[in-house]
C-alpha atoms as a PDB file:
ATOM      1  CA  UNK A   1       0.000   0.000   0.000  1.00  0.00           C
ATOM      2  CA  UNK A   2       2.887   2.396   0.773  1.00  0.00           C
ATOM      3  CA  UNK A   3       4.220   1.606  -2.190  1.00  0.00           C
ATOM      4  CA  UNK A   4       1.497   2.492  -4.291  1.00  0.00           C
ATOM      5  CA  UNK A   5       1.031   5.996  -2.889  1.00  0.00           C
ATOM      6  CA  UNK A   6       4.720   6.677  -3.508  1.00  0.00           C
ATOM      7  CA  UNK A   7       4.520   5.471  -6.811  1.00  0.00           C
ATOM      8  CA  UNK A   8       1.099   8.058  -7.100  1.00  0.00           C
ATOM      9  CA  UNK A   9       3.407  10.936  -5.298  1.00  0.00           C
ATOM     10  CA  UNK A  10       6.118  10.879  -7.499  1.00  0.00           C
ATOM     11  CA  UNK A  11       3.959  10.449 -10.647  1.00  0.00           C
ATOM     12  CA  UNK A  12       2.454  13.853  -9.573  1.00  0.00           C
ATOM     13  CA  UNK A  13       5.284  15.600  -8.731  1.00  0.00           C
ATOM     14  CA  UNK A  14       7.007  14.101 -12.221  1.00  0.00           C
ATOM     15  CA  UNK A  15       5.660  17.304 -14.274  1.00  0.00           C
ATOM     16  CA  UNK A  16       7.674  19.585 -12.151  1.00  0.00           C
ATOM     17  CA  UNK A  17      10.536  19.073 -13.387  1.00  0.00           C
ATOM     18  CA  UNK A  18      11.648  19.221 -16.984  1.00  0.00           C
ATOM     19  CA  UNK A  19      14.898  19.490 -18.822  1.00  0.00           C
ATOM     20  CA  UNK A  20      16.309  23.233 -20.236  1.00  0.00           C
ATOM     21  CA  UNK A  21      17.599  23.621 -23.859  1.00  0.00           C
ATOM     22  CA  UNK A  22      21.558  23.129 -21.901  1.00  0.00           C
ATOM     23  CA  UNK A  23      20.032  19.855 -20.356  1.00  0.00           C
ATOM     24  CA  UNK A  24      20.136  20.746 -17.227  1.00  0.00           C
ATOM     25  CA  UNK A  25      17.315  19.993 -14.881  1.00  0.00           C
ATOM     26  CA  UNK A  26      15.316  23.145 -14.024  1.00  0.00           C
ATOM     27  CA  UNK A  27      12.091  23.201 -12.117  1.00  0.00           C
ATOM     28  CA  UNK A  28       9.063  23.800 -14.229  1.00  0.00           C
ATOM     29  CA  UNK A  29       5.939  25.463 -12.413  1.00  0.00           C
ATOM     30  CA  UNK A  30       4.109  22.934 -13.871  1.00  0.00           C
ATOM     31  CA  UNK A  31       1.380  21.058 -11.316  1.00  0.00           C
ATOM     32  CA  UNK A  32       0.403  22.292  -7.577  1.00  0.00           C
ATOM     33  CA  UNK A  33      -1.236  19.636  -5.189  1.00  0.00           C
ATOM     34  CA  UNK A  34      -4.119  19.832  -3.469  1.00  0.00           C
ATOM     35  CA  UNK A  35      -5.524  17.549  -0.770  1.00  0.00           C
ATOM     36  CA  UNK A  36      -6.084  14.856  -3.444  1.00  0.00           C
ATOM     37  CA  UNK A  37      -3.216  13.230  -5.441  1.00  0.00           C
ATOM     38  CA  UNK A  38      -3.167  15.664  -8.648  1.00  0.00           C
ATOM     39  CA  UNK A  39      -6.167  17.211  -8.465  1.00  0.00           C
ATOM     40  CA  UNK A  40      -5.045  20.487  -9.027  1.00  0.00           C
ATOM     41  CA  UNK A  41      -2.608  20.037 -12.525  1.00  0.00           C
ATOM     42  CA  UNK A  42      -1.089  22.179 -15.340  1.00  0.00           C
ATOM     43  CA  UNK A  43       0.767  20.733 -18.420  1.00  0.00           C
ATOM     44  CA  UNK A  44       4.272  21.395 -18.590  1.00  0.00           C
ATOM     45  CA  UNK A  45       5.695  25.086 -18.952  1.00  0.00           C
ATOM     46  CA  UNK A  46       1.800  26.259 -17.408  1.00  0.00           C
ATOM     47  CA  UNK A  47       1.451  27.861 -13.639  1.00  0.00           C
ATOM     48  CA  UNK A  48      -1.145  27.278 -11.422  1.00  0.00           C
ATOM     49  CA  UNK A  49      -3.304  30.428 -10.106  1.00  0.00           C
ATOM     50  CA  UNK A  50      -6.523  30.264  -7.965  1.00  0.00           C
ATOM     51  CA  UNK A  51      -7.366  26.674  -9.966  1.00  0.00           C
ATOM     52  CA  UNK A  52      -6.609  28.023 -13.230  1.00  0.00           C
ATOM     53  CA  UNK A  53      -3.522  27.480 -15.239  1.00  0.00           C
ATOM     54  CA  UNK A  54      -1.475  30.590 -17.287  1.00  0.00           C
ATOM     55  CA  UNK A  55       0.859  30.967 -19.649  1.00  0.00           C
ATOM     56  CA  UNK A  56       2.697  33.484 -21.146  1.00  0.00           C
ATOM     57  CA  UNK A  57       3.870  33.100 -24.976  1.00  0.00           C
ATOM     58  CA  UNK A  58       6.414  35.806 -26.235  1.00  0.00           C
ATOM     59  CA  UNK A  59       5.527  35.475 -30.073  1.00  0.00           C
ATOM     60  CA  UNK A  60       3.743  38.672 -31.457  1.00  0.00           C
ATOM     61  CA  UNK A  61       0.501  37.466 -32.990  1.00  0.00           C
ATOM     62  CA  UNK A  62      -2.721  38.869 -34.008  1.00  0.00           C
ATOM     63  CA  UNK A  63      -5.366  39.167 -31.344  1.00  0.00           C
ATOM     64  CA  UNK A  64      -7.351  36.344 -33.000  1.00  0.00           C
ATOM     65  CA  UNK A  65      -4.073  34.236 -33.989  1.00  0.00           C
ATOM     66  CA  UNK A  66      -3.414  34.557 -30.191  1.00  0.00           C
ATOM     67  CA  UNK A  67      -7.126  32.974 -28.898  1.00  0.00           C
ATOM     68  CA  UNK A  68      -6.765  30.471 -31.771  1.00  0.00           C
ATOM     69  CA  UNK A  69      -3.221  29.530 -30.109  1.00  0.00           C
ATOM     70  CA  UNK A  70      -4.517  29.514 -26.638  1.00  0.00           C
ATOM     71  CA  UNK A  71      -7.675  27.537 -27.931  1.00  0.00           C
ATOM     72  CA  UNK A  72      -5.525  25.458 -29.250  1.00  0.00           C
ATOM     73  CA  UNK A  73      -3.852  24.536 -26.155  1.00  0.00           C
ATOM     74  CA  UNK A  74      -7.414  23.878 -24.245  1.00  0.00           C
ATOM     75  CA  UNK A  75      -7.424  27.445 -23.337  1.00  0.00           C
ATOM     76  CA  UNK A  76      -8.527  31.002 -24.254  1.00  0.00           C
ATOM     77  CA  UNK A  77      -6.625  34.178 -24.136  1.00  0.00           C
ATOM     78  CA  UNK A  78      -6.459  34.808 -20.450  1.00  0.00           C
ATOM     79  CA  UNK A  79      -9.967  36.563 -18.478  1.00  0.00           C
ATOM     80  CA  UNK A  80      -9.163  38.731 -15.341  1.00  0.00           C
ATOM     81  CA  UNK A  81     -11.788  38.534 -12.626  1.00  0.00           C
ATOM     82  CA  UNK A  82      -9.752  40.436  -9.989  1.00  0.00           C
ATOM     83  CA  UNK A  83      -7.178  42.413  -8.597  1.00  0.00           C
ATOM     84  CA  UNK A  84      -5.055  39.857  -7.699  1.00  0.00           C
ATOM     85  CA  UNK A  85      -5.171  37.765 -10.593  1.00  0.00           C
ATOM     86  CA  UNK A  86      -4.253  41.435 -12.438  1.00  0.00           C
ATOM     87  CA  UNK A  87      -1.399  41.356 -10.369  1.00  0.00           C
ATOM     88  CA  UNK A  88      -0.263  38.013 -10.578  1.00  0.00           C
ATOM     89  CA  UNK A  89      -0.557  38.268 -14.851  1.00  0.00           C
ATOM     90  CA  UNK A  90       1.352  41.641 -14.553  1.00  0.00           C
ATOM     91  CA  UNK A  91       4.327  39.630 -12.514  1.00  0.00           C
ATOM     92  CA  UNK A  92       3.899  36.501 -14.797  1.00  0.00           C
ATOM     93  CA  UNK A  93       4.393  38.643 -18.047  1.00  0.00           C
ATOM     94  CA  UNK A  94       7.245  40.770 -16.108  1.00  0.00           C
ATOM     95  CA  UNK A  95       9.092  36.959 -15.483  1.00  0.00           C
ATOM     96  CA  UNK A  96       9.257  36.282 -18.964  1.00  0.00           C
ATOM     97  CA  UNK A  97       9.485  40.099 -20.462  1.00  0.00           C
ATOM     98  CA  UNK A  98      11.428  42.409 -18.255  1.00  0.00           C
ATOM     99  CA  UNK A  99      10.176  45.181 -20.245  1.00  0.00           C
ATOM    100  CA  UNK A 100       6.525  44.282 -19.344  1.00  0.00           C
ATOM    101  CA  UNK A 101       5.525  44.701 -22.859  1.00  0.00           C
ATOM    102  CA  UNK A 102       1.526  45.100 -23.751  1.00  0.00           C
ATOM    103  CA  UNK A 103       0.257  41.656 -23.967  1.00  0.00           C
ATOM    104  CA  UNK A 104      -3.097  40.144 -24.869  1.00  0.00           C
ATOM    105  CA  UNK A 105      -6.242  39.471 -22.869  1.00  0.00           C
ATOM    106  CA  UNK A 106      -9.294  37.668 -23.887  1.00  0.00           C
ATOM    107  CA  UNK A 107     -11.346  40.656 -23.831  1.00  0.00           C
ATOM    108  CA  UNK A 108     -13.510  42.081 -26.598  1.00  0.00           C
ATOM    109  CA  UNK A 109     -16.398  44.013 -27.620  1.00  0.00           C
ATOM    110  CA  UNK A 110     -16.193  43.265 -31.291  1.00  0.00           C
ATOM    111  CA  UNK A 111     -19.289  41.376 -31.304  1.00  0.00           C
ATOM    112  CA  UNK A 112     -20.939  44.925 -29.850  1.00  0.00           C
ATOM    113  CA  UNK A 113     -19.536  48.209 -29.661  1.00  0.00           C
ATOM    114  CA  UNK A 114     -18.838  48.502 -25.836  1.00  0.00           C
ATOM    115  CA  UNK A 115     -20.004  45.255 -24.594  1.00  0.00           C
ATOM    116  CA  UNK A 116     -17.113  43.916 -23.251  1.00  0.00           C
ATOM    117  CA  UNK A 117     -16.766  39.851 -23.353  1.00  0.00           C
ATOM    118  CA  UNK A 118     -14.159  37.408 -22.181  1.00  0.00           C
ATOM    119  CA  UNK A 119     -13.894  34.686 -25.160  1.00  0.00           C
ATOM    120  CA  UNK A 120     -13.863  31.868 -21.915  1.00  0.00           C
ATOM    121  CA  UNK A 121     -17.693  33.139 -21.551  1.00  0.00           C
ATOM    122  CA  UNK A 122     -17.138  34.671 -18.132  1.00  0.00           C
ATOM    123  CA  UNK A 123     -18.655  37.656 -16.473  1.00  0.00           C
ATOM    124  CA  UNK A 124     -16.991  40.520 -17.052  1.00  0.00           C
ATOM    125  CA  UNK A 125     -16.514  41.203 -13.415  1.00  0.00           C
ATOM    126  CA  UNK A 126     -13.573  43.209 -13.352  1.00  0.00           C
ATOM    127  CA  UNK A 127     -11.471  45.973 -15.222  1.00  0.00           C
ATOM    128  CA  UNK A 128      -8.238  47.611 -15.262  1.00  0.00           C
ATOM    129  CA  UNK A 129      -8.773  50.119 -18.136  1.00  0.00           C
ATOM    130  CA  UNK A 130      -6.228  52.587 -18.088  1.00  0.00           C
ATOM    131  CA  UNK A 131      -7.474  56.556 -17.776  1.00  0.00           C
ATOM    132  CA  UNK A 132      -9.350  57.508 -20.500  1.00  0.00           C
ATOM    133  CA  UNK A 133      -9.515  54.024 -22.000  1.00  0.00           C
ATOM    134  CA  UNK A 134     -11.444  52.103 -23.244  1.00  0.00           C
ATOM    135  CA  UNK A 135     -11.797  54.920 -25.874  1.00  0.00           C
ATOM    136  CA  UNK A 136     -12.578  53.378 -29.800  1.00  0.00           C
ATOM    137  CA  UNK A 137     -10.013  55.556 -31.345  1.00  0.00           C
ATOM    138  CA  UNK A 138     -10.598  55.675 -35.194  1.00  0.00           C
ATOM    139  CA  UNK A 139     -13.732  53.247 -34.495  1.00  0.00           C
ATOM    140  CA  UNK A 140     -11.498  50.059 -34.741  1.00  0.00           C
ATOM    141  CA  UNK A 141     -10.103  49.059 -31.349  1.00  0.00           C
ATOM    142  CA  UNK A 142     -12.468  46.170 -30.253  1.00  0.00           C
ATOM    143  CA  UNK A 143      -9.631  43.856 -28.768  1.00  0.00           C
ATOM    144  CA  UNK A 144      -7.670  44.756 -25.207  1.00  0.00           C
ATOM    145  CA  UNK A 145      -3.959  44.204 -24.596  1.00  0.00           C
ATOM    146  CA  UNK A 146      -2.763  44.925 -20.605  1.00  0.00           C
ATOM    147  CA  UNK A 147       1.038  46.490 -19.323  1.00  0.00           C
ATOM    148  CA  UNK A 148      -0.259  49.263 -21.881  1.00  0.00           C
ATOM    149  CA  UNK A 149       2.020  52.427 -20.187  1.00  0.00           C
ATOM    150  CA  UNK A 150       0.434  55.018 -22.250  1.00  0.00           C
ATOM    151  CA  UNK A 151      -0.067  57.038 -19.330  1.00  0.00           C
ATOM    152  CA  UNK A 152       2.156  55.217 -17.557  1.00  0.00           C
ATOM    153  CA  UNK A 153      -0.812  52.936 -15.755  1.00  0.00           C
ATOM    154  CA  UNK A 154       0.190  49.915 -16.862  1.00  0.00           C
ATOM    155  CA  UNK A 155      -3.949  48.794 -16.864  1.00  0.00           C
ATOM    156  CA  UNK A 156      -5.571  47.872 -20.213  1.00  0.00           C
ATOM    157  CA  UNK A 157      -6.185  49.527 -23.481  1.00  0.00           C
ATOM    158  CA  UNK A 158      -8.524  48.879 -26.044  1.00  0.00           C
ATOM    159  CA  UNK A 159      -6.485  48.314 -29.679  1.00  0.00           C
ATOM    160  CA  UNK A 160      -6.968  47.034 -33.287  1.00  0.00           C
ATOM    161  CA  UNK A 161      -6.910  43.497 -32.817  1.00  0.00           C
ATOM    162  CA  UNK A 162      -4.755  43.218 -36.290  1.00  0.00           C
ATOM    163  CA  UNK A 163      -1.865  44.374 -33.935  1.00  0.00           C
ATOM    164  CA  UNK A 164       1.093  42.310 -32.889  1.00  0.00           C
ATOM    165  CA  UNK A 165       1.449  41.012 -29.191  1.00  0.00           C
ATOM    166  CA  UNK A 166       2.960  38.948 -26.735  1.00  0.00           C
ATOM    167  CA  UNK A 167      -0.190  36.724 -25.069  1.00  0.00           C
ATOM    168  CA  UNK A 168      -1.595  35.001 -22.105  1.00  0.00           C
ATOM    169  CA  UNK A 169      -3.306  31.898 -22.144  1.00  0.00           C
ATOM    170  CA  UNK A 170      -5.776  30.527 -19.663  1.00  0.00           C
ATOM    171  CA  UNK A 171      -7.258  27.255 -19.162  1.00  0.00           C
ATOM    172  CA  UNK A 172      -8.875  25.293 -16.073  1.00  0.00           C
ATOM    173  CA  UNK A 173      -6.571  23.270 -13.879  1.00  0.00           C
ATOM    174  CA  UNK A 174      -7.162  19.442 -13.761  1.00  0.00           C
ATOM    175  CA  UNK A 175      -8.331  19.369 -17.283  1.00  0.00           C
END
């Protein structure tokens, strides 16, 4: 019996650890447990959040090249419910991009000028629009990017979503 819970251990903690380009091991935030054996889980190169799983990917892509990606994945660009999930995106993007770069969010209201969806379907509960934003310039900015320091807020701005960014996927953990 206590050998089949180590084998269940290790085969849990087994996605934490992955190999760099050099070979080396490095740990990979890649799973949290919970009280159960795996029940809280991210694939590889993925961090666990509040029971949600993000990650950041550095290649500039359209808006809709970017959900299609994350989609792809099991995900959707990445839905912000809070100010500490804000936060914890901001310091996820500034681990991989010191420059903190505008990156993409899942929100858009290009279904309906000014109502704002997330593409995951969930409420829109929460915003971080910089001052003056969201603001339609030109009539074509229906897709958000955040770390926008226009102002120097750092909060969101709304954009063409033909633009060129950085993005944040989101997905369930456990799936």
């Amino acid at each position: 019996m206590a050998h089949t819970i180590t084998v269940a251990l290790l085969l849990c903690l087994l996605p934490l650890f992955g190999y760099g380009v050099e070979g080396q091991l490095r740990q990979q935030t890649a799973s949290t447990l919970d009280t159960g054996f795996c029940k809280a889980t991210c694939p590889p190169g993925w961090i666990n959040f509040k029971n949600r799983c993000f990650k950041y990917i550095a290649v500039g892509k359209t808006w809709i090249d970017s959900e299609l990606n994350c989609l792809s994945s099991g995900g959707n660009l990445a839905s912000i419910h809070s100010e500490e999930e804000f936060q914890f995106i901001k310091a996820l993007i500034k681990s991989r991009d010191s420059a903190e770069n505008p990156t993409w969010i899942g929100l858009t209201d290009s279904s309906k000028e000014g109502t704002w969806l997330w593409t995951d379907g969930s409420k829109v509960d929460f915003t971080k629009w910089n001052s003056g934003e969201p603001n339609n310039v030109n009539g074509g900015e229906n897709c958000v990017h955040t770390n926008w320091s226009g102002k120097g807020e750092k909060g969101w701005n709304d954009i063409a979503c033909n633009s060129f960014y950085a993005f944040v996927c989101a997905r369930h953990s456990g799936m």
